[in-house]
N, C-alpha and C. Protein backbone atom coordinates (compact mmCIF):
# COMPACT_ATOMS: atom_id res chain seq x y z
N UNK A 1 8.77 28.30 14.43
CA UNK A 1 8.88 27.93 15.83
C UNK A 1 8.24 26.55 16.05
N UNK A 2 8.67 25.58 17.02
CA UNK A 2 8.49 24.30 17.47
C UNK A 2 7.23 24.42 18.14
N UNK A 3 5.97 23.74 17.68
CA UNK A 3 5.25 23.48 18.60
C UNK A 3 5.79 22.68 20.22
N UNK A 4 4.87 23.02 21.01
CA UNK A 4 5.38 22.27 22.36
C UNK A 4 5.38 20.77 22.16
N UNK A 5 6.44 20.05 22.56
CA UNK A 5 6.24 18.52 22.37
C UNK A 5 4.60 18.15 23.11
N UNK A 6 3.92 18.45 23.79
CA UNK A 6 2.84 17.67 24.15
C UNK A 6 1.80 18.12 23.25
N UNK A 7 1.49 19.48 22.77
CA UNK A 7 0.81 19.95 21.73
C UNK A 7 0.81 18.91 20.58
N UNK A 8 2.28 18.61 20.12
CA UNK A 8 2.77 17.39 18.98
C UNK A 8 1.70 16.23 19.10
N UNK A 9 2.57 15.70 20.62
CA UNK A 9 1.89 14.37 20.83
C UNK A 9 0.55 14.22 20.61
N UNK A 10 -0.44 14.75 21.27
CA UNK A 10 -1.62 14.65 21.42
C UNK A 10 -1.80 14.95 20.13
N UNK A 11 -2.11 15.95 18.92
CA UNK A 11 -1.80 16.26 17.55
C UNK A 11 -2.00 14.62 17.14
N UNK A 12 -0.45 14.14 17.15
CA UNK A 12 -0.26 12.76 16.49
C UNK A 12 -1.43 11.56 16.88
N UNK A 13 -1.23 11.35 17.93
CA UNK A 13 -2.22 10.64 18.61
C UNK A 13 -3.69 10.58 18.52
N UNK A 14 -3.71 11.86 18.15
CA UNK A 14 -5.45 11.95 18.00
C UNK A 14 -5.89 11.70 16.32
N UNK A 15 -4.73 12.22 16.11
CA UNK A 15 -4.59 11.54 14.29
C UNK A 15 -4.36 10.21 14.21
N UNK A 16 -3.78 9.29 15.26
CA UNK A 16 -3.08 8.49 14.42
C UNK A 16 -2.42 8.32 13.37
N UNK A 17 -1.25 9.56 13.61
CA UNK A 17 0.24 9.79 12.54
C UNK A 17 1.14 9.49 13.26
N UNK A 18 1.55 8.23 13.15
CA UNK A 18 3.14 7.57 13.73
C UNK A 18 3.71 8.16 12.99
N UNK A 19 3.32 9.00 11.80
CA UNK A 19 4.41 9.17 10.18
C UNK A 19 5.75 10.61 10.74
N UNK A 20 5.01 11.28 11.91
CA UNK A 20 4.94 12.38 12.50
C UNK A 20 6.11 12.67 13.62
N UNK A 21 6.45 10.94 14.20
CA UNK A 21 7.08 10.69 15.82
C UNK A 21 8.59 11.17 15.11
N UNK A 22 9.12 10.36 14.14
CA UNK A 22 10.57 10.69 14.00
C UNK A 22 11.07 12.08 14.45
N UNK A 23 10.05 12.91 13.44
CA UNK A 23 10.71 14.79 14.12
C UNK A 23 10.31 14.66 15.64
N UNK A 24 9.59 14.03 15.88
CA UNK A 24 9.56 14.21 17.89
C UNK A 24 9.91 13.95 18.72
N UNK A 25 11.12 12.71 18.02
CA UNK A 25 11.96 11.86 19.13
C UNK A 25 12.96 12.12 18.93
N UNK A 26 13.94 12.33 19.99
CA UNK A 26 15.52 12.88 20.11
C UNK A 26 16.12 11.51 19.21
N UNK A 27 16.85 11.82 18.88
CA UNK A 27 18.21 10.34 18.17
C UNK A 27 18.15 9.60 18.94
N UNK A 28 18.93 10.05 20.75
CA UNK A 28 19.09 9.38 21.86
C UNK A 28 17.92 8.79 22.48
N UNK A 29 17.03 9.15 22.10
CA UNK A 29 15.78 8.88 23.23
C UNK A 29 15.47 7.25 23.74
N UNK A 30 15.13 7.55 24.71
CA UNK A 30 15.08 6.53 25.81
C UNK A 30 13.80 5.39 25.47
N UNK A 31 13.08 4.80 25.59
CA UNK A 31 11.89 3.78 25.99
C UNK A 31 11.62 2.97 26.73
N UNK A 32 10.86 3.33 28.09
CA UNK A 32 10.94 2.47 29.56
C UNK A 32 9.40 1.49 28.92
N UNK A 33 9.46 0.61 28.70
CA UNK A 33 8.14 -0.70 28.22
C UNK A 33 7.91 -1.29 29.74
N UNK A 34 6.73 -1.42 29.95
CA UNK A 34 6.19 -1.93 30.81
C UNK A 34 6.20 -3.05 31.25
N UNK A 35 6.58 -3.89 29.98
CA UNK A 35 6.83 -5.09 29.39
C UNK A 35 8.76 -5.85 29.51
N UNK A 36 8.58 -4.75 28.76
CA UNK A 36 10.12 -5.38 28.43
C UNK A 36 11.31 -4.87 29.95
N UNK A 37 12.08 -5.34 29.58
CA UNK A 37 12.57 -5.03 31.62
C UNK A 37 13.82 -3.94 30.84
N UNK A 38 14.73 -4.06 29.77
CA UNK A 38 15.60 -3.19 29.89
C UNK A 38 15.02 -1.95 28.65
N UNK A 39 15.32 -1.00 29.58
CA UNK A 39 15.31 0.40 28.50
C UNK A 39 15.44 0.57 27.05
N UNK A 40 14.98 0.69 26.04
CA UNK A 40 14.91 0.59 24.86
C UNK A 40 15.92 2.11 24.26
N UNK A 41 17.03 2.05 23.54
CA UNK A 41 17.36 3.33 23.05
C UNK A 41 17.77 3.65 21.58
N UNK A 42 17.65 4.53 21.49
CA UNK A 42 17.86 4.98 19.86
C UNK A 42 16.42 5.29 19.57
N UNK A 43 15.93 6.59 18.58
CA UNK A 43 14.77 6.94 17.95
C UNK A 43 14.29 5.95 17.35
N UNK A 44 14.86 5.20 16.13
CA UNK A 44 14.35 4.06 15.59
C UNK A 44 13.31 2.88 16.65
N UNK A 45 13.66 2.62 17.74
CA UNK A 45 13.54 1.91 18.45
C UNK A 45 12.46 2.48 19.09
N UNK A 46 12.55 3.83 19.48
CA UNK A 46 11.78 4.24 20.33
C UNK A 46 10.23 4.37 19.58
N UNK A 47 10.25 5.01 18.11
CA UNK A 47 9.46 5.52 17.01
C UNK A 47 9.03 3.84 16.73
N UNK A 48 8.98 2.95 16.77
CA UNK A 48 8.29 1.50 16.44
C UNK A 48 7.84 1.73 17.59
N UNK A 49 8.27 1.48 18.75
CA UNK A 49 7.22 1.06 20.07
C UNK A 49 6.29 2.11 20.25
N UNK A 50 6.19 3.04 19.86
CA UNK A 50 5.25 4.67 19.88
C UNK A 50 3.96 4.05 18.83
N UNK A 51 5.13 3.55 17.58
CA UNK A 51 4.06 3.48 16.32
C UNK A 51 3.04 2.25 16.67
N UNK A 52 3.67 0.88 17.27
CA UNK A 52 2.96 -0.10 17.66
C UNK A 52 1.86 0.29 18.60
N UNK A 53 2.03 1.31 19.50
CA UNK A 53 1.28 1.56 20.22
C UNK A 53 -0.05 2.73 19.81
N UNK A 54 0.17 3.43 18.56
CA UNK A 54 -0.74 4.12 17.97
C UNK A 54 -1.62 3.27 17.88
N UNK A 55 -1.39 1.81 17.32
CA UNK A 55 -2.41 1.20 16.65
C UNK A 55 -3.26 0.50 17.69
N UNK A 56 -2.33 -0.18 18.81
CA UNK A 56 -2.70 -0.76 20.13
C UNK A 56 -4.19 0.17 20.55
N UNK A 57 -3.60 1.26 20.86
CA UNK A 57 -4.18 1.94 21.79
C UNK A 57 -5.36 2.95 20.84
N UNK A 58 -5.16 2.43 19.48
CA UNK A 58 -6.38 3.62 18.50
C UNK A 58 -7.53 3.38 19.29
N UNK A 59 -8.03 2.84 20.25
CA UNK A 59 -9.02 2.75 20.30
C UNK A 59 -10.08 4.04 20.66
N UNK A 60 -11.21 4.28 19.81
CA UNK A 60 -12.06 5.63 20.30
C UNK A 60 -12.28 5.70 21.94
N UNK A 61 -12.23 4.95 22.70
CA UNK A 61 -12.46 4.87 24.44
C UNK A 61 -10.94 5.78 24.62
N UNK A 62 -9.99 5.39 24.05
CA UNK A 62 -8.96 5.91 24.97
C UNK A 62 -9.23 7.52 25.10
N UNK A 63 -9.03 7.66 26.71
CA UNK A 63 -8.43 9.29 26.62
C UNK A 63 -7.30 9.56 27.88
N UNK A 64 -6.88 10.70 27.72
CA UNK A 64 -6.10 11.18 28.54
C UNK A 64 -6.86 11.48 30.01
N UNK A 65 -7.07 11.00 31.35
CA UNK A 65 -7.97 12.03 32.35
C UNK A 65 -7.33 12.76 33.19
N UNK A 66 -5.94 12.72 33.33
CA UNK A 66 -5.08 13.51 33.91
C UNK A 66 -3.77 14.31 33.18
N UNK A 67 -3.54 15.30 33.75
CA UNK A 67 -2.41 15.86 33.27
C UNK A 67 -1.64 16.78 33.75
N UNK A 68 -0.12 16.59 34.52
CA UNK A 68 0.20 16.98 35.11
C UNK A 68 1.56 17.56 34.47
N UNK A 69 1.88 18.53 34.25
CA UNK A 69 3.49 19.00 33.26
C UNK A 69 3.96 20.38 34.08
N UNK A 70 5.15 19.77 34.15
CA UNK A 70 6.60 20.27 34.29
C UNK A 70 7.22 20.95 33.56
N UNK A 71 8.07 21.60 33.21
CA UNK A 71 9.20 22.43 32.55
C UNK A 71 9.69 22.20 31.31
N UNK A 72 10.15 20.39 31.68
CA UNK A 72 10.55 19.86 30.60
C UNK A 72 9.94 18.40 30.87
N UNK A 73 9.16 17.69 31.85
CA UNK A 73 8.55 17.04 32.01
C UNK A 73 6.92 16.61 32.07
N UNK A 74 6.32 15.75 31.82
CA UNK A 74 5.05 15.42 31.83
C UNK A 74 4.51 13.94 32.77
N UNK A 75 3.69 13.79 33.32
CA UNK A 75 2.57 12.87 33.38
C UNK A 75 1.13 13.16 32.92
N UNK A 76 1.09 11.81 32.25
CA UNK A 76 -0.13 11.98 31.55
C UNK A 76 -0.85 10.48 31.50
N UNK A 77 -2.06 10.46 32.33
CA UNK A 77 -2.33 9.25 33.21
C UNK A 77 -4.05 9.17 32.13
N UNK A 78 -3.86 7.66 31.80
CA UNK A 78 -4.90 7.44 30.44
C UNK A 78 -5.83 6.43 30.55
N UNK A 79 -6.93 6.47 29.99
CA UNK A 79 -7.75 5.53 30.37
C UNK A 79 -8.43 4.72 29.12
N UNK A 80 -8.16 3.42 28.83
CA UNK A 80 -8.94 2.84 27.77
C UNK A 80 -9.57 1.33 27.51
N UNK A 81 -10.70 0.91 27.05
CA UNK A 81 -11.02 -0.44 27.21
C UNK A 81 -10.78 -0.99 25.88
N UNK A 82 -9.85 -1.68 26.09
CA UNK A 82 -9.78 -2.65 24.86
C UNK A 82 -10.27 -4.29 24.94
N UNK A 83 -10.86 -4.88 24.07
CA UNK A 83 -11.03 -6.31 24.57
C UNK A 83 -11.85 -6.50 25.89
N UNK A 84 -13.15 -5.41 26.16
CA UNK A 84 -13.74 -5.60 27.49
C UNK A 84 -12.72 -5.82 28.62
N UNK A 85 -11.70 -4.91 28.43
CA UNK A 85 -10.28 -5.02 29.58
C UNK A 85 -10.28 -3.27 30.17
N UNK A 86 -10.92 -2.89 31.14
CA UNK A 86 -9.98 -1.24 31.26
C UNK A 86 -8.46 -1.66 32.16
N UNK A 87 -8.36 -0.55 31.01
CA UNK A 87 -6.69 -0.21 30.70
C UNK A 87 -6.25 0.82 31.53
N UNK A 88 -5.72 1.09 32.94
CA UNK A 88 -5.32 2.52 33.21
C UNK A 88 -3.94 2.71 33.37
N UNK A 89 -3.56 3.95 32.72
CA UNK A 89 -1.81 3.83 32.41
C UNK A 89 -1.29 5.40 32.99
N UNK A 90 0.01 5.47 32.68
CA UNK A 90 0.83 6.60 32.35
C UNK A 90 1.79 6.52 31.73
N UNK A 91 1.92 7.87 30.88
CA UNK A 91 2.94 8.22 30.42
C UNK A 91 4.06 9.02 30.65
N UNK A 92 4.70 8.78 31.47
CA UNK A 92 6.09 10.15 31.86
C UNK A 92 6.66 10.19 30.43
N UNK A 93 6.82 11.67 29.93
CA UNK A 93 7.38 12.28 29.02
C UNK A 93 8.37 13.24 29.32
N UNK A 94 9.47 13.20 28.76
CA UNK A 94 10.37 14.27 29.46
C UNK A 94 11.32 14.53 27.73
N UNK A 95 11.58 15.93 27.31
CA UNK A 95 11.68 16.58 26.53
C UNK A 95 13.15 17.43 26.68
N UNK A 96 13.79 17.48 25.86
CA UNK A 96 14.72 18.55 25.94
C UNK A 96 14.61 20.05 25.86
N UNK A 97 15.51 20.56 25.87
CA UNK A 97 15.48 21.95 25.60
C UNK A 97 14.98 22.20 23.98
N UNK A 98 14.92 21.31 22.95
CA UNK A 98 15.23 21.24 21.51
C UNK A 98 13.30 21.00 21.13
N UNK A 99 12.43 20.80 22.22
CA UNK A 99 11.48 20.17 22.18
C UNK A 99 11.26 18.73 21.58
N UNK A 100 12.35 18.00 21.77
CA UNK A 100 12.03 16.51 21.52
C UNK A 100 12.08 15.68 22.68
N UNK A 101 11.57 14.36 22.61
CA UNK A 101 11.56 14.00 23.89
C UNK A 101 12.63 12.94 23.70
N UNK A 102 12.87 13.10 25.03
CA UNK A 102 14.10 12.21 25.45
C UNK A 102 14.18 10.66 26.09
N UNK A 103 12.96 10.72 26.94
CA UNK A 103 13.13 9.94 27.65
C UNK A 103 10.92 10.22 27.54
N UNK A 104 10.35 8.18 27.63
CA UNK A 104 9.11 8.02 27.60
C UNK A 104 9.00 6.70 28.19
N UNK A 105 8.36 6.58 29.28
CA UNK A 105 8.00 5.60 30.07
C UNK A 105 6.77 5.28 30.11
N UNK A 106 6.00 3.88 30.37
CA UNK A 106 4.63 3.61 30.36
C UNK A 106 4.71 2.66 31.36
N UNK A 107 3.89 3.24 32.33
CA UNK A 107 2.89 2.15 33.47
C UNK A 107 1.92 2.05 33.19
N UNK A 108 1.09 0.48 33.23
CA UNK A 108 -0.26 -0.08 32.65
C UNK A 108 -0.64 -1.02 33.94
N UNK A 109 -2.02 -0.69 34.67
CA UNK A 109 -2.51 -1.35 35.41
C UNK A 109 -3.69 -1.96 35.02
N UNK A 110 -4.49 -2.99 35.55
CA UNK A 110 -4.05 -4.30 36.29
C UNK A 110 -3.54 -5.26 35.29
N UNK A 111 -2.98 -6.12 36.46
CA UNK A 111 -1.85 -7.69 35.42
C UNK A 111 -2.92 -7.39 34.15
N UNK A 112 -4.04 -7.89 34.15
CA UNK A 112 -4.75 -8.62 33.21
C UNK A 112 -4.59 -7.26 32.17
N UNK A 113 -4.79 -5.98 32.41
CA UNK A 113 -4.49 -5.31 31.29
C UNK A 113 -2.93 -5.46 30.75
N UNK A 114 -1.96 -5.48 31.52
CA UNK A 114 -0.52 -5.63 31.52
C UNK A 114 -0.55 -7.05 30.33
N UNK A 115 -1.17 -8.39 30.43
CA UNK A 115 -1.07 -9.32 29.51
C UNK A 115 -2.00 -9.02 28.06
N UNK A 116 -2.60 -8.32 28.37
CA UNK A 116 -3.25 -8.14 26.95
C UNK A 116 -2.35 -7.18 26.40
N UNK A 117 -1.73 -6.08 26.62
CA UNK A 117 -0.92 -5.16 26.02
C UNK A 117 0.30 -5.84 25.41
N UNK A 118 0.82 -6.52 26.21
CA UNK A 118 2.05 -7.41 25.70
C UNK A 118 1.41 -7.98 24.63
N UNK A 119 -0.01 -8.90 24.63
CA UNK A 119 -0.11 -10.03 23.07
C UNK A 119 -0.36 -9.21 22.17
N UNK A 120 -0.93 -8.16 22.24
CA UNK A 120 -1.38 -6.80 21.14
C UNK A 120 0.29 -6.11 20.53
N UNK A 121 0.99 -5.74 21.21
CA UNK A 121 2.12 -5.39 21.28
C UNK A 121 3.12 -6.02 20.39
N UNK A 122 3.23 -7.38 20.57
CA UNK A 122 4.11 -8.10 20.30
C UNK A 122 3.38 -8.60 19.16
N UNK A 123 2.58 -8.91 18.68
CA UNK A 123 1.82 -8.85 17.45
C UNK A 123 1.73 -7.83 16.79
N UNK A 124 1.60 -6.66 16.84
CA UNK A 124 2.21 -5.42 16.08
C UNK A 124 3.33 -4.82 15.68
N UNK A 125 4.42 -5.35 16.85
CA UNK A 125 5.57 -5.68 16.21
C UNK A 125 5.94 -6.55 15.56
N UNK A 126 5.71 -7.70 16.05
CA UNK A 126 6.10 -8.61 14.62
C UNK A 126 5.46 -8.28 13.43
N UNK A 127 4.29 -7.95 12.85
CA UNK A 127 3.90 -7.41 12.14
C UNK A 127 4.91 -6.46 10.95
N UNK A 128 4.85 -5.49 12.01
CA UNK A 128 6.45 -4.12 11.57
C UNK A 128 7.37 -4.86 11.05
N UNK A 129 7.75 -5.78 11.51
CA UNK A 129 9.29 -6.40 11.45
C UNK A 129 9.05 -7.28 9.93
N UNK A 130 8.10 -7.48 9.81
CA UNK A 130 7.75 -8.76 8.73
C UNK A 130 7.25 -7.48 7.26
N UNK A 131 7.44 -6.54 7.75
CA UNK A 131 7.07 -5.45 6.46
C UNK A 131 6.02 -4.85 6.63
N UNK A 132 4.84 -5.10 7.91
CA UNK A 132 3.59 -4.40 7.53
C UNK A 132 3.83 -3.00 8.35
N UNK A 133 2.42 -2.20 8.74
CA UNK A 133 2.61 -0.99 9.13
C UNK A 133 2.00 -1.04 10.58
N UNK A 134 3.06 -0.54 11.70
CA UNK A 134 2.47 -0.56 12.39
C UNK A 134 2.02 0.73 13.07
N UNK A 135 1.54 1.68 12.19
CA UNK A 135 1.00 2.63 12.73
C UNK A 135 -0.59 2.68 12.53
């Protein structure tokens, strides 16, 4: 039997195992970036911006302080200082019937956290892209 996708997540996350996201992301699945303006799709796509963000966000400060879940939906509203910056975000997660998720969105407040996430971000992806690991 399937663990619950948020059981997963948090699991992965607290490990820092990006190695883990592929079985957790639908094929189709969605990626709303905070950053980037159009929707990101396909697992591949989605599983780099997850993995970039394992590493972003490893930080021991981060935690979850809210949590609010739905049926097949989640918010999960997070708090972390990176770079003497607090970071406060969410994550809408929304899951199929199959327990994978479908669709993952991230809001990151204030600007100044919003520009540090992007140079961290985009440096971890390029990273990925050039062969290294970005989990």
């Amino acid at each position: 039997m399937r663990s619950h996708p948020l059981e997963t997540w948090h699991r992965l996350l607290a490990a820092r195992d990006a190695s883990g996201l592929p079985a957790l992301i639908a094929e189709d699945a969605v990626f709303h970036s905070p950053i980037v303006h159009t929707p990101l799709r396909g697992r591949a796509l989605v599983v780099a911006y997850l993995s970039a963000a394992f590493a972003v966000f490893g930080d021991p400060s981060f935690q979850y302080v809210r949590q609010i879940v739905g049926e097949r939906d989640a918010a999960l509203e997070f708090a972390v200082e990176l770079d003497g910056v607090q970071v406060n975000g969410i994550d809408l997660i929304a899951w199929n019937d199959d327990g994978l998720i479908v669709d993952f969105k991230v809001m990151i407040r204030p600007l100044k956290a919003i520009e540090l996430i992007h140079r961290k971000m985009a440096a971890m992806l390029a990273s990925a892209h050039r062969g290294g690991s970005a989990a």
